[in-house]
C-alpha atoms as a PDB file:
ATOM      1  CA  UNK A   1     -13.047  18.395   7.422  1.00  0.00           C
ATOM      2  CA  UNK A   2     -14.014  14.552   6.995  1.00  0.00           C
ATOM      3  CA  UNK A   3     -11.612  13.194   5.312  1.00  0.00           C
ATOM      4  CA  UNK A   4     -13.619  10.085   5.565  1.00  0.00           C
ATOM      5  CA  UNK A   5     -15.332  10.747   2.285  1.00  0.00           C
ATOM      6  CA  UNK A   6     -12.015  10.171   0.205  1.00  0.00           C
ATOM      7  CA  UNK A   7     -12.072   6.157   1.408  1.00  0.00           C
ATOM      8  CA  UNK A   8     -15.528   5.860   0.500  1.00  0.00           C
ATOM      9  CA  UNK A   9     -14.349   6.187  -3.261  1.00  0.00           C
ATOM     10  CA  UNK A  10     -14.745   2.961  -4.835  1.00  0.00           C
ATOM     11  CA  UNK A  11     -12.211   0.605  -4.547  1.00  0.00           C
ATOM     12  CA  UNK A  12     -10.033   2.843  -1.961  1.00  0.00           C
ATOM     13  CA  UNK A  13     -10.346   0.333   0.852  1.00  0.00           C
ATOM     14  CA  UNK A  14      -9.753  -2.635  -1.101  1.00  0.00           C
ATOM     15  CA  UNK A  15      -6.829  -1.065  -2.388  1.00  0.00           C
ATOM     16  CA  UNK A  16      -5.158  -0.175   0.925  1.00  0.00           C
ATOM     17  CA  UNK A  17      -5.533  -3.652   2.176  1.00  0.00           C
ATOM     18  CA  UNK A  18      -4.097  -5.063  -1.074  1.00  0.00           C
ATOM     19  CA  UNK A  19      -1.238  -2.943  -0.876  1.00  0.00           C
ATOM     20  CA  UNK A  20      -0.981  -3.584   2.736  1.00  0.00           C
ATOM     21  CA  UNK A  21      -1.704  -7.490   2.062  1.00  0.00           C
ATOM     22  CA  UNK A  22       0.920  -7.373  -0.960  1.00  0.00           C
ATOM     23  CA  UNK A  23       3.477  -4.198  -0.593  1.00  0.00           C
ATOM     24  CA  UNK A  24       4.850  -1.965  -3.669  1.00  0.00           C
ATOM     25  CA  UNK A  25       3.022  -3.043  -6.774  1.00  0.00           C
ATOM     26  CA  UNK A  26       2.709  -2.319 -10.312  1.00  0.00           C
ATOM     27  CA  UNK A  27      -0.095  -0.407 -11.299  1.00  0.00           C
ATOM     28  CA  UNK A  28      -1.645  -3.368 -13.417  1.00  0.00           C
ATOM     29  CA  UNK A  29      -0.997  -5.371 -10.774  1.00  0.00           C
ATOM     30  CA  UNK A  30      -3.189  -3.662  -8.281  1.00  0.00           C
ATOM     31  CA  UNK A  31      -6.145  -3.523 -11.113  1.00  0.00           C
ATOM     32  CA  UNK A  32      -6.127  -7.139 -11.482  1.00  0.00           C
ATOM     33  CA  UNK A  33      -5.623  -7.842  -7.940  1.00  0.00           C
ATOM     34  CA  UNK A  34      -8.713  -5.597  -6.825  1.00  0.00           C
ATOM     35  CA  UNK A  35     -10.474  -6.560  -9.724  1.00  0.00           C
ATOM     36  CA  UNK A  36     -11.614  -3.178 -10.641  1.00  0.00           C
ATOM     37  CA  UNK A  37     -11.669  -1.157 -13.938  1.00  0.00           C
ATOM     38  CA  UNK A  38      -8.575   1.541 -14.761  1.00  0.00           C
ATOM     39  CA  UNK A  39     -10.780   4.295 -14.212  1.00  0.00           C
ATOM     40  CA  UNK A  40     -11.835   3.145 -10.785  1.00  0.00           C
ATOM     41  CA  UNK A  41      -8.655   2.418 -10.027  1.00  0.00           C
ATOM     42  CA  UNK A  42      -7.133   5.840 -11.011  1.00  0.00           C
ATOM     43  CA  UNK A  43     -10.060   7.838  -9.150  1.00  0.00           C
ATOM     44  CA  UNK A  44      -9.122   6.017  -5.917  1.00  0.00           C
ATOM     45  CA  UNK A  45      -5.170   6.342  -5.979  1.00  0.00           C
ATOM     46  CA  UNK A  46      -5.871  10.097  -6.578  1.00  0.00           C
ATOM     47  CA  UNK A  47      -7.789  10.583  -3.988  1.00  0.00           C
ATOM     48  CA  UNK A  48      -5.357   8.123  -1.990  1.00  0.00           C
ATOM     49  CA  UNK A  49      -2.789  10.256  -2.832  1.00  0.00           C
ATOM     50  CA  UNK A  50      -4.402  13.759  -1.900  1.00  0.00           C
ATOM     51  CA  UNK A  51      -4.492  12.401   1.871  1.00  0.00           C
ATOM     52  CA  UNK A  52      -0.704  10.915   1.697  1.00  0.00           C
ATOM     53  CA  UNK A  53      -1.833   7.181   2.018  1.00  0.00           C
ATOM     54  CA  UNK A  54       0.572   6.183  -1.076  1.00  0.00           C
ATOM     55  CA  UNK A  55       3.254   6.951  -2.769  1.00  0.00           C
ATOM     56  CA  UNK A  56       4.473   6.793  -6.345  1.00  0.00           C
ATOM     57  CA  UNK A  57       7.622   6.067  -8.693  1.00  0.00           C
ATOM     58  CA  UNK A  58       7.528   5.692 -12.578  1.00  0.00           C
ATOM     59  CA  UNK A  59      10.371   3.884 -14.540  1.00  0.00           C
ATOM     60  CA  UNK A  60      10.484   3.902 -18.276  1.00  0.00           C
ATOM     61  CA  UNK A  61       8.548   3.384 -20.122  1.00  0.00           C
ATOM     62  CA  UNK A  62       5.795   4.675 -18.574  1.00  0.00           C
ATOM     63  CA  UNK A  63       5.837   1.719 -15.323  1.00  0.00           C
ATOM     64  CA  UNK A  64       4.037   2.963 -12.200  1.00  0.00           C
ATOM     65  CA  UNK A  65       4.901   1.211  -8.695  1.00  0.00           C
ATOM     66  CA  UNK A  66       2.850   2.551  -6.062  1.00  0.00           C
ATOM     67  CA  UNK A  67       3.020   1.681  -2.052  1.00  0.00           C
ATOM     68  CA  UNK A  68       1.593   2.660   0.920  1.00  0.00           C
ATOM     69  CA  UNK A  69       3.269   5.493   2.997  1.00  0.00           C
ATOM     70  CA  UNK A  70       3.506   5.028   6.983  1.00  0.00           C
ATOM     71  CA  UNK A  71      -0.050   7.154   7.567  1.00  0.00           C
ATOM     72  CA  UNK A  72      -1.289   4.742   5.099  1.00  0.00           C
ATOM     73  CA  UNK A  73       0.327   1.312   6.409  1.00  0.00           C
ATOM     74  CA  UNK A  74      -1.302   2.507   9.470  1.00  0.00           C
ATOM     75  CA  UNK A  75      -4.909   3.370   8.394  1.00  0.00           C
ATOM     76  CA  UNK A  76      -4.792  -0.240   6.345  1.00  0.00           C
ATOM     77  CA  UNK A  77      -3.199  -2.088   9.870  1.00  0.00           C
ATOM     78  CA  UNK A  78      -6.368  -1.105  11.365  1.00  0.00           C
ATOM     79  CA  UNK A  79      -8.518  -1.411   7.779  1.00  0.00           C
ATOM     80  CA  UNK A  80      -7.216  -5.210   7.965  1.00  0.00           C
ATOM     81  CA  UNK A  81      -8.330  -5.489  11.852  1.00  0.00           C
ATOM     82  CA  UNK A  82     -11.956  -4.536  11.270  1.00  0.00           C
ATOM     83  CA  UNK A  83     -11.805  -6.357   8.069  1.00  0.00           C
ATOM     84  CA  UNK A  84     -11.275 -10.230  10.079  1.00  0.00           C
ATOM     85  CA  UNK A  85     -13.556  -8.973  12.833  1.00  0.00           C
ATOM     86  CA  UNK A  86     -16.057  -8.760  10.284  1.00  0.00           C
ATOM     87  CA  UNK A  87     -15.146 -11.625   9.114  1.00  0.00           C
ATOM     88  CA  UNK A  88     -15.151 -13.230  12.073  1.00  0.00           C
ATOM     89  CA  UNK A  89     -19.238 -12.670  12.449  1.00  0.00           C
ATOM     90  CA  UNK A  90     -21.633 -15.237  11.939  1.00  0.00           C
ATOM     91  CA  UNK A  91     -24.412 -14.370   9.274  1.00  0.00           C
ATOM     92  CA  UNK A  92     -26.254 -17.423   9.898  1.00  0.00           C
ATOM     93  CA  UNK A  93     -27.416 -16.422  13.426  1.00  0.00           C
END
Protein backbone atom coordinates (compact mmCIF):
# COMPACT_ATOMS: atom_id res chain seq x y z
CA UNK A 1 0.00 0.00 0.00
CA UNK A 2 1.28 3.71 -0.68
CA UNK A 3 1.13 5.26 2.15
CA UNK A 4 2.37 8.20 0.26
CA UNK A 5 -1.12 9.42 -0.42
CA UNK A 6 -1.77 10.31 3.38
CA UNK A 7 1.19 13.26 3.09
CA UNK A 8 -0.27 14.53 0.07
CA UNK A 9 -3.29 15.77 2.31
CA UNK A 10 -3.13 19.37 2.49
CA UNK A 11 -1.11 20.86 4.90
CA UNK A 12 0.49 17.35 6.14
CA UNK A 13 4.00 18.30 5.08
CA UNK A 14 3.96 21.68 6.32
CA UNK A 15 2.83 20.41 9.44
CA UNK A 16 5.58 17.82 10.03
CA UNK A 17 8.23 20.34 9.40
CA UNK A 18 6.56 22.82 11.78
CA UNK A 19 6.39 20.39 14.39
CA UNK A 20 9.79 19.25 13.58
CA UNK A 21 10.95 23.09 13.20
CA UNK A 22 9.01 23.92 16.60
CA UNK A 23 8.39 20.55 18.84
CA UNK A 24 5.06 19.78 21.00
CA UNK A 25 2.54 22.46 20.21
CA UNK A 26 -0.85 23.51 20.94
CA UNK A 27 -3.30 22.77 18.50
CA UNK A 28 -4.00 26.59 17.74
CA UNK A 29 -0.65 27.01 17.63
CA UNK A 30 0.06 24.75 14.75
CA UNK A 31 -3.10 26.44 12.77
CA UNK A 32 -1.64 29.76 13.00
CA UNK A 33 1.79 28.66 12.45
CA UNK A 34 0.87 26.72 9.10
CA UNK A 35 -1.52 29.19 8.32
CA UNK A 36 -4.22 26.85 7.40
CA UNK A 37 -7.98 26.62 8.26
CA UNK A 38 -9.23 24.11 11.38
CA UNK A 39 -10.66 21.84 9.03
CA UNK A 40 -7.49 21.45 7.04
CA UNK A 41 -5.72 21.19 9.87
CA UNK A 42 -7.84 18.40 11.51
CA UNK A 43 -7.98 16.30 8.10
CA UNK A 44 -4.15 16.24 8.09
CA UNK A 45 -3.39 15.31 11.87
CA UNK A 46 -5.90 12.43 11.26
CA UNK A 47 -4.44 11.15 8.65
CA UNK A 48 -0.97 11.96 10.45
CA UNK A 49 -2.09 10.05 13.09
CA UNK A 50 -3.41 6.84 11.16
CA UNK A 51 0.38 6.31 10.00
CA UNK A 52 1.89 7.04 13.71
CA UNK A 53 3.71 10.34 12.65
CA UNK A 54 2.20 12.22 15.90
CA UNK A 55 1.07 11.87 18.93
CA UNK A 56 -1.55 13.44 21.17
CA UNK A 57 -2.39 14.61 24.89
CA UNK A 58 -5.48 16.74 25.97
CA UNK A 59 -5.54 18.73 29.32
CA UNK A 60 -8.65 20.41 30.54
CA UNK A 61 -10.42 22.04 29.26
CA UNK A 62 -10.43 20.68 26.13
CA UNK A 63 -6.25 21.75 25.29
CA UNK A 64 -4.69 19.54 22.61
CA UNK A 65 -0.68 19.31 22.44
CA UNK A 66 0.36 17.29 19.66
CA UNK A 67 4.19 16.17 18.66
CA UNK A 68 5.84 14.20 16.38
CA UNK A 69 6.61 10.49 17.28
CA UNK A 70 10.23 9.02 16.33
CA UNK A 71 8.81 7.51 12.70
CA UNK A 72 7.62 10.96 12.33
CA UNK A 73 10.79 13.07 13.58
CA UNK A 74 12.37 10.90 11.08
CA UNK A 75 10.16 11.26 7.93
CA UNK A 76 10.24 15.33 8.76
CA UNK A 77 14.48 15.05 9.29
CA UNK A 78 14.47 14.05 5.79
CA UNK A 79 11.10 16.33 4.82
CA UNK A 80 13.43 19.33 6.12
CA UNK A 81 16.54 17.98 3.91
CA UNK A 82 14.70 18.04 0.59
CA UNK A 83 12.95 21.07 1.74
CA UNK A 84 16.66 23.43 1.77
CA UNK A 85 17.79 21.46 -1.26
CA UNK A 86 14.93 22.87 -2.90
CA UNK A 87 15.58 25.75 -1.59
CA UNK A 88 18.84 25.79 -2.43
CA UNK A 89 17.88 25.83 -6.46
CA UNK A 90 18.12 28.71 -8.52
CA UNK A 91 14.78 29.65 -10.40
CA UNK A 92 16.35 32.35 -12.25
CA UNK A 93 18.52 30.05 -14.44
Amino acid sequence: MNRLKHLEKRAALRILLFLYEHGEKKWYEIRDGVKASANTINTALIELGKLKLITERREPPQIRYIRLTEAGRKIAEKISEINDILNEIDLEE
